[in-house]
Structures are given as structure tokens and as C-alpha cells.
C-alpha atoms as a PDB file:
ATOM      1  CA  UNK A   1      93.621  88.054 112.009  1.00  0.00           C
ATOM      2  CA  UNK A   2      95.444  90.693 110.558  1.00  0.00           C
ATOM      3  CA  UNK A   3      99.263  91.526 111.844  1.00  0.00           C
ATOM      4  CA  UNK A   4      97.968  94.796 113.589  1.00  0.00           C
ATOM      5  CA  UNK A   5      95.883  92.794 115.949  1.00  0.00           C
ATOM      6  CA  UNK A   6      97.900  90.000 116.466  1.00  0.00           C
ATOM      7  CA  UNK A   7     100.309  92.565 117.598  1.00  0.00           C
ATOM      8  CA  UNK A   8      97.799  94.252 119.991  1.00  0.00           C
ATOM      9  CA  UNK A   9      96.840  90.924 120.824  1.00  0.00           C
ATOM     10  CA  UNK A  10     100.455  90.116 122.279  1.00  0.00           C
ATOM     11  CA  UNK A  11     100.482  93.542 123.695  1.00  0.00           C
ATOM     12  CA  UNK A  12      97.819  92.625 125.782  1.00  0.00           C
ATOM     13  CA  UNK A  13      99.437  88.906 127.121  1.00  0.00           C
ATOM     14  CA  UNK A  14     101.898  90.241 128.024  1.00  0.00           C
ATOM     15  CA  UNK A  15     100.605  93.326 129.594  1.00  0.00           C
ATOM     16  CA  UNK A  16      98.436  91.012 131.649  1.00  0.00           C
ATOM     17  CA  UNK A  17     101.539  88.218 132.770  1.00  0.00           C
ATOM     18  CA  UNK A  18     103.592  91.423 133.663  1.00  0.00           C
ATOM     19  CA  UNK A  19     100.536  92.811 135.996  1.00  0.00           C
ATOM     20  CA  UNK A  20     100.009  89.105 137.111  1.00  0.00           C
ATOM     21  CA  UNK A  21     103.952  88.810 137.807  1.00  0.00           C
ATOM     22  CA  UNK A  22     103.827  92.467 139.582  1.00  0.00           C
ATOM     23  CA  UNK A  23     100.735  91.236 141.852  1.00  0.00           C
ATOM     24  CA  UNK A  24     102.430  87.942 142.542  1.00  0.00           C
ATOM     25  CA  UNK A  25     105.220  88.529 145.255  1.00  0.00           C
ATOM     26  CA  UNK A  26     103.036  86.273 147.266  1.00  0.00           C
ATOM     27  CA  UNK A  27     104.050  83.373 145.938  1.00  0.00           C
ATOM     28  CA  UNK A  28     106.888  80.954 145.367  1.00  0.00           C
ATOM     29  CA  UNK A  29     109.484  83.137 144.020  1.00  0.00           C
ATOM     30  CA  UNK A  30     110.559  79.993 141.639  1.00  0.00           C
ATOM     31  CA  UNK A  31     107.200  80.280 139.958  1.00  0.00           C
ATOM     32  CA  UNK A  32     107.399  83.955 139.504  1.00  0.00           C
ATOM     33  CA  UNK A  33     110.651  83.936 137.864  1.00  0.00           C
ATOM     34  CA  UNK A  34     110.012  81.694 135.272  1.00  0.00           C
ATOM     35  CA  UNK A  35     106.839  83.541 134.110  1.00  0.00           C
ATOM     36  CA  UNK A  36     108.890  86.480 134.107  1.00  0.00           C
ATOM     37  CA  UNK A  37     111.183  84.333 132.014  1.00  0.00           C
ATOM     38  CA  UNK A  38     108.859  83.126 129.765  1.00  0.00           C
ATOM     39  CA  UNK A  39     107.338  86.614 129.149  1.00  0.00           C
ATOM     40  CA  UNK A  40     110.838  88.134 128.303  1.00  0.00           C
ATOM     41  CA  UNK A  41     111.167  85.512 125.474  1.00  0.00           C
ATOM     42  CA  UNK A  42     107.700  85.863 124.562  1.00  0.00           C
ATOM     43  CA  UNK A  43     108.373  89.663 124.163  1.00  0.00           C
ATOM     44  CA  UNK A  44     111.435  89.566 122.530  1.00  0.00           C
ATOM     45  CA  UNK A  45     110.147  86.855 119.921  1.00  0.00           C
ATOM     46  CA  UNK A  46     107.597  89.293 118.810  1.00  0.00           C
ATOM     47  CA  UNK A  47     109.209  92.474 119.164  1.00  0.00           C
ATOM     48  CA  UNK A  48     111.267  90.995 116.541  1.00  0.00           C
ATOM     49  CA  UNK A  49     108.191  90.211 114.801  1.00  0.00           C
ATOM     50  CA  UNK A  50     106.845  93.473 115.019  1.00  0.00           C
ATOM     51  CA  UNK A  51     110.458  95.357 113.862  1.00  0.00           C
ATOM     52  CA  UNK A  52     110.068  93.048 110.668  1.00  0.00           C
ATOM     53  CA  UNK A  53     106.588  93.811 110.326  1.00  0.00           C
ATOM     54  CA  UNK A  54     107.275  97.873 110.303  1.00  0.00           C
ATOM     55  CA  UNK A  55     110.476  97.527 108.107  1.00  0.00           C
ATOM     56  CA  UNK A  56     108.018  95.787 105.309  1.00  0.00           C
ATOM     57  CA  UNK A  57     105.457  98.863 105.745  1.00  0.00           C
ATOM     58  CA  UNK A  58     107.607 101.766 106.876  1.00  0.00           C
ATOM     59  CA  UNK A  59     108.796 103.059 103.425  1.00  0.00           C
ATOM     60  CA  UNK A  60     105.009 103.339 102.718  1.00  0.00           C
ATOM     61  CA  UNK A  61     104.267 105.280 106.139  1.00  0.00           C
ATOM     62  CA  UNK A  62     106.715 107.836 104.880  1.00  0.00           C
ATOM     63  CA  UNK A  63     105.596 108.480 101.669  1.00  0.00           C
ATOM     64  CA  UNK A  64     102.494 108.900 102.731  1.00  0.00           C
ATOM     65  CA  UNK A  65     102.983 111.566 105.404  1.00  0.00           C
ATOM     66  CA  UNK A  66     105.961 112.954 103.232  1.00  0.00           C
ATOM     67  CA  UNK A  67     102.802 113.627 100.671  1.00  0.00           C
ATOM     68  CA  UNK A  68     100.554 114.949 103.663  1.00  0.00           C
ATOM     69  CA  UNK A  69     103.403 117.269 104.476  1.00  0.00           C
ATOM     70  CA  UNK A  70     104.424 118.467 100.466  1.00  0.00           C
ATOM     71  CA  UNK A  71      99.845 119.101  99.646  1.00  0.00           C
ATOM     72  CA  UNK A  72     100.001 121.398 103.439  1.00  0.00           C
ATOM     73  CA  UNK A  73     103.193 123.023 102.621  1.00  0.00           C
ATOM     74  CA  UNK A  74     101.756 123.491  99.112  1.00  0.00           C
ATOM     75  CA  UNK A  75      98.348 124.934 100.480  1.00  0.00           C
ATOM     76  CA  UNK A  76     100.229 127.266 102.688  1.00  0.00           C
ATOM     77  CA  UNK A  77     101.794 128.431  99.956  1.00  0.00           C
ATOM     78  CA  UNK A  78      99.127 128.989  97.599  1.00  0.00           C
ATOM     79  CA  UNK A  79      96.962 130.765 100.457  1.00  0.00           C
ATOM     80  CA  UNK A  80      99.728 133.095 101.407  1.00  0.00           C
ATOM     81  CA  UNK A  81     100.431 134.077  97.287  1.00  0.00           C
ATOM     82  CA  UNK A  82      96.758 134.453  97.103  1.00  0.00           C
ATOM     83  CA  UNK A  83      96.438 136.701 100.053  1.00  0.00           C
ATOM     84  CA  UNK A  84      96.292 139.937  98.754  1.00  0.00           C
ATOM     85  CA  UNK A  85      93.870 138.779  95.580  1.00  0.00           C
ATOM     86  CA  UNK A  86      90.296 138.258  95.429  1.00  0.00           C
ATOM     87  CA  UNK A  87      90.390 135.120  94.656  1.00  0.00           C
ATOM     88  CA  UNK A  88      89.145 132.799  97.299  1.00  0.00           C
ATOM     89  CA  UNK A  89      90.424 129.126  96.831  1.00  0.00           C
ATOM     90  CA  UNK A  90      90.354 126.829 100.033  1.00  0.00           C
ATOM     91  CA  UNK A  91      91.945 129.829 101.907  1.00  0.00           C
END
């Protein structure tokens, strides 16, 4: 299991304790509170998880869509020099 879905896979607990928590109010109020508790920690442990986890890949992210964004500004560039030509290059 890769970290993307073991991320998704917490996502998902804890999306279902908070709608179990939320539909709840019924009973004891003890009970309720400590699986709110107990989801709090659980959330915080892997948010913490998951801000390590993007620090590690985030430099990559942005050179990647720093590169998306230099090729389209590039393109953009090259179309509008070649406007007035007939030469027709991915324009």
C-alpha cells in the first residue's frame, strides 16, 4: 500500500467516525466524546504524517508544473512570433 492510499484510506476512517459521531447524539454522551477524542488524535497523528509526506515530494510537484508552465509560456510565445508567417508549427 502505497502512502497515497493509506492517506485516502485514513481519509475515509475518519470521515466515517465523524458521520458516525454526527449521527450519534442518541447515545451516552460519554461514549460519543471519546470517539470524538480518539478521532482528533487519530487525525492529527496523520495529518502530521501526511505534512511530512508532501514536504518529501513537494519540491518535485513544483518543478514539474514550474516546467508545465515555462513549455506553455514558451508555446505561446512561439505561436504568437509565428503569427504573421506561413509557417505552421503546433499553432
Amino acid at each position: 500500500m502505497n502512502n497515497i492510499q493509506k492517506i485516502l484510506l485514513v481519509c475515509g476512517m475518519i470521515l466515517i467516525g465523524y458521520l458516525t459521531v454526527k449521527s450519534s447524539h442518541s447515545q451516552e454522551i460519554d461514549a460519543s466524546k471519546s470517539l470524538e477524542l480518539e478521532l482528533e488524535r487519530m487525525a492529527h497523528q496523520y495529518s502530521i504524517e501526511v505534512i511530512s509526506i508532501m514536504q518529501q515530494y513537494l519540491p518535485a510537484i513544483l518543478d514539474e508544473i514550474a516546467t508545465d508552465l515555462r513549455l506553455e509560456a514558451d508555446k505561446k510565445y512561439k505561436c504568437k512570433l509565428l503569427e504573421d508567417t506561413k509557417i505552421e508549427d503546433d499553432c
